[in-house]
Protein backbone atom coordinates (compact mmCIF):
# COMPACT_ATOMS: atom_id res chain seq x y z
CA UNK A 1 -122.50 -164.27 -147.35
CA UNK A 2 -118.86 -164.21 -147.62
CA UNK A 3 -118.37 -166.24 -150.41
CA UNK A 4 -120.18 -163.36 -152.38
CA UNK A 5 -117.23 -161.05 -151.85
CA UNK A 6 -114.44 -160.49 -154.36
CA UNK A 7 -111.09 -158.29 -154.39
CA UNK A 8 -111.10 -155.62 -156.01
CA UNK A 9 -108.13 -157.35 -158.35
CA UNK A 10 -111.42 -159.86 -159.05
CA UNK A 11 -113.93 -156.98 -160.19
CA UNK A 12 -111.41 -155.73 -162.58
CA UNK A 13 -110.93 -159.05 -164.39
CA UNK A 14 -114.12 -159.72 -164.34
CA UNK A 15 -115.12 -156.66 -166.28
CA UNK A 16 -112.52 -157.41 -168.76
CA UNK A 17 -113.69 -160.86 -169.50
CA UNK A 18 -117.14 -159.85 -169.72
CA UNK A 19 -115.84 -157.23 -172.20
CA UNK A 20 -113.96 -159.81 -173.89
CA UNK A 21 -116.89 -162.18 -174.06
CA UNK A 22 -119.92 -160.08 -174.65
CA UNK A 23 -119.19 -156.36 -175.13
CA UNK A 24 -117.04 -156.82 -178.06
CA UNK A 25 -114.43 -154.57 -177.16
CA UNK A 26 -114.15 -151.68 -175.23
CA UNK A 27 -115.44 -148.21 -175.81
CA UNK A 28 -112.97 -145.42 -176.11
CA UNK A 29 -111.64 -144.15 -173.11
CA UNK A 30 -113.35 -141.18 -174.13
CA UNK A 31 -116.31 -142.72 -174.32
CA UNK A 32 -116.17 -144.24 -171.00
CA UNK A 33 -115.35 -141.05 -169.44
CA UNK A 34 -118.97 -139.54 -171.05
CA UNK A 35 -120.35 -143.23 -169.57
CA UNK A 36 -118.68 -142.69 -166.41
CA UNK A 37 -120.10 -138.58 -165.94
CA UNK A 38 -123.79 -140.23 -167.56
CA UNK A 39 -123.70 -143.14 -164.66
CA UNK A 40 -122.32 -140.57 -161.95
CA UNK A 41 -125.77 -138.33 -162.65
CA UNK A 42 -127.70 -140.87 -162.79
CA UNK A 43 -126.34 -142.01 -159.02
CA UNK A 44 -126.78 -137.98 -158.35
CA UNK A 45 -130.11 -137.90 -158.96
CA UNK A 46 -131.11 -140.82 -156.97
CA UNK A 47 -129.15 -139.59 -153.59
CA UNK A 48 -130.88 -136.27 -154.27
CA UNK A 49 -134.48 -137.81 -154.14
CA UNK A 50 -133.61 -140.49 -151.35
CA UNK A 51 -131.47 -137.80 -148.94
CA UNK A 52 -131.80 -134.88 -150.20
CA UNK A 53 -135.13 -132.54 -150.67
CA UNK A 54 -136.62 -133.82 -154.21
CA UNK A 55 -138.50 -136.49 -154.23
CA UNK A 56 -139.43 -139.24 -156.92
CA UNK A 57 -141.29 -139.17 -159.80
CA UNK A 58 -143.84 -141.57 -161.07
CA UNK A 59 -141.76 -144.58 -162.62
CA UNK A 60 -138.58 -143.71 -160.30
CA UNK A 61 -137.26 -146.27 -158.11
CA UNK A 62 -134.89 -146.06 -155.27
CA UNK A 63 -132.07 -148.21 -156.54
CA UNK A 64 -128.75 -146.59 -155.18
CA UNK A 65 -127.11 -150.08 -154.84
CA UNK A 66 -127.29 -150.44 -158.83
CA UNK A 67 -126.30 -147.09 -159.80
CA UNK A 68 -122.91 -147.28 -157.49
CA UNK A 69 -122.34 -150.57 -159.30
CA UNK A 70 -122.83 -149.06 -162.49
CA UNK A 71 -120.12 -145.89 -161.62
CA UNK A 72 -117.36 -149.31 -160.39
CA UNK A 73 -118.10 -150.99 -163.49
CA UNK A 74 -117.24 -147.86 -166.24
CA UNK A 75 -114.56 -146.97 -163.59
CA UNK A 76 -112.93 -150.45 -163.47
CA UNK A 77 -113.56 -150.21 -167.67
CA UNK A 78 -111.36 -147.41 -167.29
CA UNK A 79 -108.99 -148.79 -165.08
CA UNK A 80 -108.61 -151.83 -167.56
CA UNK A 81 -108.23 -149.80 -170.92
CA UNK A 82 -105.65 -147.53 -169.34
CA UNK A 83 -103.56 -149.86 -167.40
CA UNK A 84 -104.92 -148.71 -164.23
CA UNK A 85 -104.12 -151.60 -161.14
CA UNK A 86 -106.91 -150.28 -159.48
CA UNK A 87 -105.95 -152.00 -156.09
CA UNK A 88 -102.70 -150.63 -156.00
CA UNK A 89 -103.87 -147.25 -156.99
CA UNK A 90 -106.10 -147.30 -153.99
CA UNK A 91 -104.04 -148.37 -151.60
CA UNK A 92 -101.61 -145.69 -152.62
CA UNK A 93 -104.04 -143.14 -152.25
CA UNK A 94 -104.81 -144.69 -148.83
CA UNK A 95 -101.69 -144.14 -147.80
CA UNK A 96 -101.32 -140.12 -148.81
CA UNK A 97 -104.93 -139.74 -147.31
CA UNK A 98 -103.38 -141.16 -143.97
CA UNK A 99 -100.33 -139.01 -144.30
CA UNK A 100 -101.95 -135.92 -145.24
CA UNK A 101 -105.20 -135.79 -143.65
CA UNK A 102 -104.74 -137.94 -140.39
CA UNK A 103 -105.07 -134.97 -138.04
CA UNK A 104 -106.84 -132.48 -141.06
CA UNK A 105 -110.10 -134.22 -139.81
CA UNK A 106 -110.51 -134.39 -136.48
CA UNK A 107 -109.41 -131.07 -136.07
CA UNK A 108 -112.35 -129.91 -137.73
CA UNK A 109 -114.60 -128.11 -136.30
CA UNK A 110 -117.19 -128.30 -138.91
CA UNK A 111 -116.89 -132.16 -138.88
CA UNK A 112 -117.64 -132.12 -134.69
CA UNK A 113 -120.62 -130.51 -134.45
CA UNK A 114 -122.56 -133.00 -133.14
CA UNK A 115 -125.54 -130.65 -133.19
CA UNK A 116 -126.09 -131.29 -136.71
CA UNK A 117 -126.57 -135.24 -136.58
């Protein structure tokens, strides 16, 4: 549905008003950065039993789609505690992808090998 989609400008204040109207406050940037490792392993470990070769344990459940959203929330925490315009940000580093990278790519050799599809 495209009325479900939001900006990422959205996201961002939407996490701070939830902070501001149910979490209290904020937890330290420090904090968040132990949150945001904690909620990147936890996204780890589900890739490597979905794609990669463990599999899951009794109790496990494939849920990839709630872990990523877990890492954007913590990292749009982050982005809110430290001043972070998250949508600018990205677009800058859009940009000096492009510039840097555009030809790095498809150059690669590694990255055409259709054989390994």
């Amino acid at each position: 549905m495209e009325s479900d989609k939001i900006t990422i400008e959205e996201a961002q204040k939407q996490v701070d008003q939830w902070i501001k109207q149910y979490g209290v406050r904020y937890f330290s940037e420090l904090t968040n950065m132990a949150v945001l490792t904690e909620e990147v392993g936890e996204l780890a470990r589900v890739m490597a039993r979905k794609y990669g070769d463990q599999s899951f344990k009794a109790g496990e459940k494939d849920n990839v789609e709630e872990e990523i959203a877990d890492v954007l929330w913590v990292l749009l925490c982050i982005a809110n505690q430290t001043g972070v315009d998250v949508t600018s940000a990205f677009r800058k580093s859009l940009e000096k992808k492009t510039e840097r990278d555009n030809k790095r790519h498809i150059n690669n050799p590694k990255l055409n090998d259709h054989g390994r599809e």
